[in-house]
C-alpha atoms as a PDB file:
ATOM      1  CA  UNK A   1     124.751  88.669  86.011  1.00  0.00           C
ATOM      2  CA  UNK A   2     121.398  89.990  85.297  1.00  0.00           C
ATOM      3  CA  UNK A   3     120.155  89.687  88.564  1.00  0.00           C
ATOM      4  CA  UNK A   4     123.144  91.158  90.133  1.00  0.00           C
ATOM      5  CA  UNK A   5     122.583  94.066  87.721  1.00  0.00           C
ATOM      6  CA  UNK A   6     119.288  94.720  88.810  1.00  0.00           C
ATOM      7  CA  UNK A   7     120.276  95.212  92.171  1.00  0.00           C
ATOM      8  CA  UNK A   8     121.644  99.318  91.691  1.00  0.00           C
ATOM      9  CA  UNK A   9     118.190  99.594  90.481  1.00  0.00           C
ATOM     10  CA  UNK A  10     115.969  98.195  92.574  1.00  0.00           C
ATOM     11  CA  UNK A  11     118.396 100.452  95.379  1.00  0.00           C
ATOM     12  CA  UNK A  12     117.160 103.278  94.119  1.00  0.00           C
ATOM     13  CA  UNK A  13     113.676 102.539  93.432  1.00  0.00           C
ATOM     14  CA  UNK A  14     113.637 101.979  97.085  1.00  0.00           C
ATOM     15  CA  UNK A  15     114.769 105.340  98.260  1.00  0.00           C
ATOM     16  CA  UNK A  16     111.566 106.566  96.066  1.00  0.00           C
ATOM     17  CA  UNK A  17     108.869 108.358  98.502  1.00  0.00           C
ATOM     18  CA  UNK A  18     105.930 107.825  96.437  1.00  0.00           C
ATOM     19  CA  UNK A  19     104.394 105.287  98.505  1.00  0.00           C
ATOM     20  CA  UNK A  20     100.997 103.513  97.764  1.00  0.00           C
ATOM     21  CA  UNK A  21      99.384 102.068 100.883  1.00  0.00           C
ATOM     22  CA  UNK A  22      99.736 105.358 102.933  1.00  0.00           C
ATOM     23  CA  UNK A  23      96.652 106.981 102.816  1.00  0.00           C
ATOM     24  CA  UNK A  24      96.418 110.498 104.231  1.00  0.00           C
ATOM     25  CA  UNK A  25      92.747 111.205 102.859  1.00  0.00           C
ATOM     26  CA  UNK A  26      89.515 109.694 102.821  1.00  0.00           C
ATOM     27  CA  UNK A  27      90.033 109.167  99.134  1.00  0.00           C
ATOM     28  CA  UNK A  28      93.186 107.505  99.294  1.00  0.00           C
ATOM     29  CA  UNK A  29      91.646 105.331 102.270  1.00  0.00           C
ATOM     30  CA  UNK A  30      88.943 104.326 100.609  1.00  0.00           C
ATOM     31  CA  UNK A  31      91.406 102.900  97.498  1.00  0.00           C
ATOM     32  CA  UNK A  32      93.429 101.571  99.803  1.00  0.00           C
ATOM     33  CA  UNK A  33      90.703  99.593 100.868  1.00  0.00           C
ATOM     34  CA  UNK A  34      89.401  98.388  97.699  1.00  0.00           C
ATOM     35  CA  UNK A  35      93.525  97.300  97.275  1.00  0.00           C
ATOM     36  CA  UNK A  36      92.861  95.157 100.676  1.00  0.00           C
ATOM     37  CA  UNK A  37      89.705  93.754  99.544  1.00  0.00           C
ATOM     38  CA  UNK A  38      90.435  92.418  95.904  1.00  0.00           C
ATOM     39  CA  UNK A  39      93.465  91.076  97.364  1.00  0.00           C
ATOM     40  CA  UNK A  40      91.996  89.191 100.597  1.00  0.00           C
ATOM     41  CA  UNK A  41      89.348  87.873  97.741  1.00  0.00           C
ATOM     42  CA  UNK A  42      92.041  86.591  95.552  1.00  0.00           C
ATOM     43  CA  UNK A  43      94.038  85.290  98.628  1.00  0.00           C
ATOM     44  CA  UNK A  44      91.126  83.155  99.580  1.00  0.00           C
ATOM     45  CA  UNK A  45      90.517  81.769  96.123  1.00  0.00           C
ATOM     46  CA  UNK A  46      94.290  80.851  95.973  1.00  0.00           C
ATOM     47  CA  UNK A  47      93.842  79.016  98.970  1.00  0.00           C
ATOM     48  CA  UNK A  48      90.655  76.991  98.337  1.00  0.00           C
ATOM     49  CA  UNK A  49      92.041  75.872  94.777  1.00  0.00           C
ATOM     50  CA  UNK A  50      95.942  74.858  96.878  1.00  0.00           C
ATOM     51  CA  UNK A  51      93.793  73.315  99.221  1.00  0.00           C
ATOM     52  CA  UNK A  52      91.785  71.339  96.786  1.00  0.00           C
ATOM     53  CA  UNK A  53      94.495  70.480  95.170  1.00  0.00           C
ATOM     54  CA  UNK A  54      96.124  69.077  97.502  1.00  0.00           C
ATOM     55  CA  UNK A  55      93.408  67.090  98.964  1.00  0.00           C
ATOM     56  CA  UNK A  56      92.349  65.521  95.758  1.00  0.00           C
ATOM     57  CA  UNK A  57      96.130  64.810  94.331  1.00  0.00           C
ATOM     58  CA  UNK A  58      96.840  62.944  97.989  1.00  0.00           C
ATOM     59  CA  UNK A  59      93.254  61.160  98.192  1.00  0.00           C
ATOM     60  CA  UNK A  60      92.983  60.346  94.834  1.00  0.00           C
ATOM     61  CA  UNK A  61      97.088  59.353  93.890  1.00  0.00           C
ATOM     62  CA  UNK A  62      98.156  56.076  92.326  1.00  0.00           C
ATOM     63  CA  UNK A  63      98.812  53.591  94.687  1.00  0.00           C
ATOM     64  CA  UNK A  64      99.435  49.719  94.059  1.00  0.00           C
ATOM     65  CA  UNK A  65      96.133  49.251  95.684  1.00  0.00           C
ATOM     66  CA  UNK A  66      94.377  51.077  93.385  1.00  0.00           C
ATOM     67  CA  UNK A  67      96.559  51.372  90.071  1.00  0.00           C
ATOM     68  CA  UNK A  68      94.229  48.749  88.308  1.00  0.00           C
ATOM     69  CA  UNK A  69      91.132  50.147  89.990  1.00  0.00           C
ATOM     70  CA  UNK A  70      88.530  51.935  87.286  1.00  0.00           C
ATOM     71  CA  UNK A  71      86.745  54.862  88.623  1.00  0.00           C
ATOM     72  CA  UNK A  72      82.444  54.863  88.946  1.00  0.00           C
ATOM     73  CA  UNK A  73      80.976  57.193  86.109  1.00  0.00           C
ATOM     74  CA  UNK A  74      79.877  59.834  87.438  1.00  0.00           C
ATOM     75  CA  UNK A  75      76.921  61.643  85.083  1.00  0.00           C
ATOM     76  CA  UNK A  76      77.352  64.978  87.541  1.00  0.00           C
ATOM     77  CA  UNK A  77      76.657  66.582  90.619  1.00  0.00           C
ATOM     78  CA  UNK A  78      73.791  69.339  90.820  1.00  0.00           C
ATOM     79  CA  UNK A  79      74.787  70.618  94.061  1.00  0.00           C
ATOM     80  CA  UNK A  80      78.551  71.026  93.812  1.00  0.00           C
ATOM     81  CA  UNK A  81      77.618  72.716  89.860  1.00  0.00           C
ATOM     82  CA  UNK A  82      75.470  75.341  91.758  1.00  0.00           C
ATOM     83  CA  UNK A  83      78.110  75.870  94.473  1.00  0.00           C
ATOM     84  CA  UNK A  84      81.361  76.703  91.895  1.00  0.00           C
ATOM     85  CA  UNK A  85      78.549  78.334  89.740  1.00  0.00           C
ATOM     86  CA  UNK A  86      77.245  80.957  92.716  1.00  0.00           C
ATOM     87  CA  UNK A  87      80.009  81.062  94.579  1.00  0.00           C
ATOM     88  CA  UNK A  88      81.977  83.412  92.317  1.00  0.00           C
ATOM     89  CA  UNK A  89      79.249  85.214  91.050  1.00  0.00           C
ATOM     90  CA  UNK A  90      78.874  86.358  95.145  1.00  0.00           C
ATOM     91  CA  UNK A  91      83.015  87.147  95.231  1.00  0.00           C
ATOM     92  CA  UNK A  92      82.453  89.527  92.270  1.00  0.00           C
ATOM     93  CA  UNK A  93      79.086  91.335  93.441  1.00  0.00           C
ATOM     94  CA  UNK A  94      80.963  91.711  97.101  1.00  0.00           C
ATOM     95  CA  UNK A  95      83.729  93.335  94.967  1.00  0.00           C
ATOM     96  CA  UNK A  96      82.001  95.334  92.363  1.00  0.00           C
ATOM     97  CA  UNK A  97      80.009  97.036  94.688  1.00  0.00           C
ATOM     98  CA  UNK A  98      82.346  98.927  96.993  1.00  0.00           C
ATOM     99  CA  UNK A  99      84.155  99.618  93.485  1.00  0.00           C
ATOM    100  CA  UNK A 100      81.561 101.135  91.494  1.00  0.00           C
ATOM    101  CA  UNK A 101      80.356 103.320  94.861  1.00  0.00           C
ATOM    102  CA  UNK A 102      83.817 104.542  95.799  1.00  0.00           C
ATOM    103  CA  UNK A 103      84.656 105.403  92.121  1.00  0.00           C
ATOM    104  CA  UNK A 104      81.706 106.774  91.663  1.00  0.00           C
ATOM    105  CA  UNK A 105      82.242 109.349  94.793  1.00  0.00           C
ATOM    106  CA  UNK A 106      85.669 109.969  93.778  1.00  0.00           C
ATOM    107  CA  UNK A 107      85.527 110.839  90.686  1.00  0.00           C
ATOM    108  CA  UNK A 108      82.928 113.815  91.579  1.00  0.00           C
ATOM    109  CA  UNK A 109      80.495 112.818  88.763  1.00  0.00           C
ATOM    110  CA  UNK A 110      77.331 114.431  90.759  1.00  0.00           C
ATOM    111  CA  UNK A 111      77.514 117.460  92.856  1.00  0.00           C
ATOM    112  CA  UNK A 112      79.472 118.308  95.566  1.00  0.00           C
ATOM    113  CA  UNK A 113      78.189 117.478  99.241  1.00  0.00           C
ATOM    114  CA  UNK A 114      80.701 120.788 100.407  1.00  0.00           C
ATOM    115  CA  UNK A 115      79.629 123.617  99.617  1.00  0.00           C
ATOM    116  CA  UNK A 116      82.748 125.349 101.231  1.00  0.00           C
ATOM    117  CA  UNK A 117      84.626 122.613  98.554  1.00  0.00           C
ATOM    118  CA  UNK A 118      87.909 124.306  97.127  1.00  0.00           C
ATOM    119  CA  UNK A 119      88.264 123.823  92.868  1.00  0.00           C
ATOM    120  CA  UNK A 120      91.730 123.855  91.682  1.00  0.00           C
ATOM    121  CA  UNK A 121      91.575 123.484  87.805  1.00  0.00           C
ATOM    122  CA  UNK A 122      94.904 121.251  86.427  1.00  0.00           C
ATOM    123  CA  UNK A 123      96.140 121.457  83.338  1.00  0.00           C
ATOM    124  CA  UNK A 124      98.735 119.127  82.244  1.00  0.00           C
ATOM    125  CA  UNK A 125     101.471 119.962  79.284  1.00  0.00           C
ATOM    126  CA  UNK A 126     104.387 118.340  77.631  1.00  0.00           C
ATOM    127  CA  UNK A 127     106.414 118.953  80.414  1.00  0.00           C
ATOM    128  CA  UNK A 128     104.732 120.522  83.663  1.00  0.00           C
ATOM    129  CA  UNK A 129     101.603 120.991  85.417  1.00  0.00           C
ATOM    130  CA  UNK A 130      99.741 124.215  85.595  1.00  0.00           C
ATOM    131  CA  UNK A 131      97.513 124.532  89.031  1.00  0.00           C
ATOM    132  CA  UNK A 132      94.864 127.406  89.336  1.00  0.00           C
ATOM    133  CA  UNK A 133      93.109 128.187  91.945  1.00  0.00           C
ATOM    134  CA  UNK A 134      89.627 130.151  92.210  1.00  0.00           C
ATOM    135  CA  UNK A 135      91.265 133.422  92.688  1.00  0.00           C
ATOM    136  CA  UNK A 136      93.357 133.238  89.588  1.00  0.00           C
ATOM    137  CA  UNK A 137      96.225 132.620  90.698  1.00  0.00           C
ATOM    138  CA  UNK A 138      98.766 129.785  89.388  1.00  0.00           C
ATOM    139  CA  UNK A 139     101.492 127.937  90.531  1.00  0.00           C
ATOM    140  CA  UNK A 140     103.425 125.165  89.174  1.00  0.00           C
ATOM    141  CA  UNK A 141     105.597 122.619  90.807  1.00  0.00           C
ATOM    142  CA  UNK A 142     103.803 122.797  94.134  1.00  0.00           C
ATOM    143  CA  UNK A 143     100.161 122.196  94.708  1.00  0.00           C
ATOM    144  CA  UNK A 144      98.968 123.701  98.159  1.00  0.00           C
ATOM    145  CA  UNK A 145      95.629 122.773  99.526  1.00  0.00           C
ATOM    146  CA  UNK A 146      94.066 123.236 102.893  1.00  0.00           C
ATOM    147  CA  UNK A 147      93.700 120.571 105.700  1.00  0.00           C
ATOM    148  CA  UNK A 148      90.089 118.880 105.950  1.00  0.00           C
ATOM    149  CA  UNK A 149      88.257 120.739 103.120  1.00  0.00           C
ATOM    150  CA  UNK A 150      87.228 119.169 100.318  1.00  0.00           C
ATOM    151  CA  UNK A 151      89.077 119.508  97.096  1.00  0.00           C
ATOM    152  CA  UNK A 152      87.678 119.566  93.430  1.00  0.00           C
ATOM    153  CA  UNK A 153      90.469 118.622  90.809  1.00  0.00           C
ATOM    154  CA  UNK A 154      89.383 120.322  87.251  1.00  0.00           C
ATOM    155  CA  UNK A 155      92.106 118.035  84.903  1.00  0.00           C
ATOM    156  CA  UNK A 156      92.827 118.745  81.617  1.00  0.00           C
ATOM    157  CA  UNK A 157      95.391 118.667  79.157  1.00  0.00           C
ATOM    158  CA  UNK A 158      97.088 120.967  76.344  1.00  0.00           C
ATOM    159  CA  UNK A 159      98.388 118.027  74.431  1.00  0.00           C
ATOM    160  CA  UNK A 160      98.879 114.269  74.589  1.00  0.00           C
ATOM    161  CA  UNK A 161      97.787 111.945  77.605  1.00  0.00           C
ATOM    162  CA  UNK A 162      99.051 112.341  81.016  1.00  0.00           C
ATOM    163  CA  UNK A 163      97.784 110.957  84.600  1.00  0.00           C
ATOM    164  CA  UNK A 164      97.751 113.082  87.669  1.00  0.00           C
ATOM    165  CA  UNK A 165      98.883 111.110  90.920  1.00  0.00           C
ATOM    166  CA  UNK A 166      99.620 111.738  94.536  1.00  0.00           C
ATOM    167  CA  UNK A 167      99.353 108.756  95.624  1.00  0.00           C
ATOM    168  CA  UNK A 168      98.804 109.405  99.525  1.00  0.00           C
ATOM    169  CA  UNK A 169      96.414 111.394  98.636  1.00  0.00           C
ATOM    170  CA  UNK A 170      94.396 108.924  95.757  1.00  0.00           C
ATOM    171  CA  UNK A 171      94.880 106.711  93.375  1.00  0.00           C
ATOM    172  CA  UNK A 172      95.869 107.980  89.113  1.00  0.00           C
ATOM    173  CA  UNK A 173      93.804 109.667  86.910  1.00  0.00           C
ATOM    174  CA  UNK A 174      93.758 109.764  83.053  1.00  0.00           C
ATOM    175  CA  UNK A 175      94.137 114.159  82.373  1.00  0.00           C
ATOM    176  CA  UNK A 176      93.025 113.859  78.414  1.00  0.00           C
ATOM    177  CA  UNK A 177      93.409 116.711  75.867  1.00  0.00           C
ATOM    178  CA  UNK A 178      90.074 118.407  75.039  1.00  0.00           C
ATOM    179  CA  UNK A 179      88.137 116.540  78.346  1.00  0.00           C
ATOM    180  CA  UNK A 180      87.766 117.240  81.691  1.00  0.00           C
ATOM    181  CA  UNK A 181      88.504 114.695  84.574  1.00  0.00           C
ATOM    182  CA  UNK A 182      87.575 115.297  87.658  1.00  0.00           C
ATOM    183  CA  UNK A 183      88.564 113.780  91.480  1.00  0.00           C
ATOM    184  CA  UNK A 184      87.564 114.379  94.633  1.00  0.00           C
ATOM    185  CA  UNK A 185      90.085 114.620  97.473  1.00  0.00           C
ATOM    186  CA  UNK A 186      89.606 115.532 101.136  1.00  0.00           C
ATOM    187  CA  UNK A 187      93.535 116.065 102.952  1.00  0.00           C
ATOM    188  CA  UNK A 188      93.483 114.557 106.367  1.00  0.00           C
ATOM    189  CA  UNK A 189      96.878 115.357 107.361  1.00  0.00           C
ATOM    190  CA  UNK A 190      99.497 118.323 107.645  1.00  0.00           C
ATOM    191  CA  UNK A 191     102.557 117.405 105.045  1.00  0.00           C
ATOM    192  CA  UNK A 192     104.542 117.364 101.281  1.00  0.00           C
ATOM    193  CA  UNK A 193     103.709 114.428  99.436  1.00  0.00           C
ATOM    194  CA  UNK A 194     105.130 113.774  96.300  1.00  0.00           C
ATOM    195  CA  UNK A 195     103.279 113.833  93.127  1.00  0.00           C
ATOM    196  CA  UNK A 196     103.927 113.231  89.145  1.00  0.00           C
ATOM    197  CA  UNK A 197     102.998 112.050  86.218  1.00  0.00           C
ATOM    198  CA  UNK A 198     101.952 108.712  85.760  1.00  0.00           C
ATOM    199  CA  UNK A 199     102.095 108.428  82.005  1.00  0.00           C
ATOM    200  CA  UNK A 200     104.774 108.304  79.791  1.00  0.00           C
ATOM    201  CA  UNK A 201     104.438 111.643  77.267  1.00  0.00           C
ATOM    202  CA  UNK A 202     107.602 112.374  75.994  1.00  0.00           C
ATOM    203  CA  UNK A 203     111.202 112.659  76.593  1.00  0.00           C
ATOM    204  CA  UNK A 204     110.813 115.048  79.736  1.00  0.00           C
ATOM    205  CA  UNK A 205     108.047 112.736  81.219  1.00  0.00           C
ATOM    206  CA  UNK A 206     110.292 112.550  84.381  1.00  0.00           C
ATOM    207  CA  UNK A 207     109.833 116.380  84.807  1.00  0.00           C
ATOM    208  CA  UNK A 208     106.448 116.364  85.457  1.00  0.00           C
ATOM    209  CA  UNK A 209     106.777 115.697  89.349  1.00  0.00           C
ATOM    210  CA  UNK A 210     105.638 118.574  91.684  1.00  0.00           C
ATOM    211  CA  UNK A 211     105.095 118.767  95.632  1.00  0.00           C
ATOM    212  CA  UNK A 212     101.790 118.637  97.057  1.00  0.00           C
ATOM    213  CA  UNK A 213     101.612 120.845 100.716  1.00  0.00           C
ATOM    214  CA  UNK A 214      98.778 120.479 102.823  1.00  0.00           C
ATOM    215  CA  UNK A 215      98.463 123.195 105.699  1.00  0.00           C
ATOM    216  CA  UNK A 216      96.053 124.609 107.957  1.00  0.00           C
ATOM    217  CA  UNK A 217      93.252 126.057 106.654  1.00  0.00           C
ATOM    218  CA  UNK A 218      93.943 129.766 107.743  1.00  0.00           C
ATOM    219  CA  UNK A 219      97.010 129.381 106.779  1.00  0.00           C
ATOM    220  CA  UNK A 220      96.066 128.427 103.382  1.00  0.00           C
ATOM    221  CA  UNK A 221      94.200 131.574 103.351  1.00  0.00           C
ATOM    222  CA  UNK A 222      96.679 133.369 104.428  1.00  0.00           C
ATOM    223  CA  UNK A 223      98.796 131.883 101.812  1.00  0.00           C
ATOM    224  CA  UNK A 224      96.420 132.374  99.056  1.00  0.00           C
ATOM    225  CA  UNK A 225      95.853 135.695 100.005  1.00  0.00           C
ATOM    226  CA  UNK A 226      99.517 136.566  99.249  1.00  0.00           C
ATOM    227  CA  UNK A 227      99.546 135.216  95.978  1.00  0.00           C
END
């Protein structure tokens, strides 16, 4: 019965357009990659320890042959120790490194290789998002932002937690009351992607979705112009 009941839901959790793995910005690519990555590294662990396994529970099984048999003391093996010792220790460097240089970039912590980069300050609140752009002007549930021009998120918030996500567009970020986040995203395609809030904070939590729009950059002038 319980799994029959779960079907309704998982129905309409598929009919939900925020999807992951479809990057439409450098940003989101570059996440997307990391995704591939940490799961081709775990994929090939999985299948050298299955493989092991398997080898060692069919060479090494009972058989009437062997049931009385005791097995040689072995005091160890230097050169097998050093493999399972460096081999993950290379896995983790080929995996922290991307990580630490992509976040790194992302999350604009030095200064900006665009000059012509747009800022767009975000302010998240109990139960919308507040989006102001270097003119002054503010909008709320839709975020527009030009095609191939690099984009400065601001994030802050006016009162408990929330996290800022579009994911085509990158990965979730933590918007904390009192501190600014930042994120770097460069829009590679014309479009509306869905965004929200990826943390529960409070009983209109499922409010806090907007529409992101990215156009044309004259257009977006033209747009921001009318404002």
């Amino acid at each position: 019965m319980k799994k029959l009941a779960m079907i309704p839901i998982l129905l309409i959790l598929s009919g939900c357009n925020l999807r992951v793995l479809d990057p439409k910005s450098q940003t989101a690519s570059d996440q997307a990659f990391l995704i591939y990555l940490s799961f081709g590294i775990m994929m090939f662990v999985v299948l050298v320890v299955a493989l092991l396994f398997i080898t060692f529970t069919v060479k090494y099984r009972e058989t009437e042959k062997n049931r009385h048999d005791i097995p040689k003391h072995e005091e160890g093996n230097r050169t097998l120790e050093i493999i399972w010792t460096v081999f993950p220790i290379i896995l983790l460097i080929g995996l922290a490194v991307p990580t630490v240089m992509i976040t790194y970039d992302v999350s604009y912590i030095g200064a900006s290789s665009d000059d012509n980069a747009l800022h767009v300050n975000v302010t998240g609140e109990q139960f919308r998002w507040t989006f102001e752009y270097e003119n002054g002007e503010k909008t709320h549930k839709t975020l527009v932002l030009p095609k191939d021009r690099e984009v400065i998120f601001h994030l802050t918030s006016k009162d408990v937690i929330h996290s800022f996500w579009v994911p085509k567009l990158a990965g979730k970020i933590d918007v904390l009351p009192g501190e600014e986040t930042r994120l770097k995203v460069t829009p590679e395609e014309t479009g509306t992607y869905q965004g929200k809030c990826a943390e529960y904070c409070g009983t209109l939590h499922a409010d806090m979705r907007f529409e992101t729009k990215v156009i044309k950059q004259a257009e977006f002038q033209t747009w921001l112009s009318k404002k």
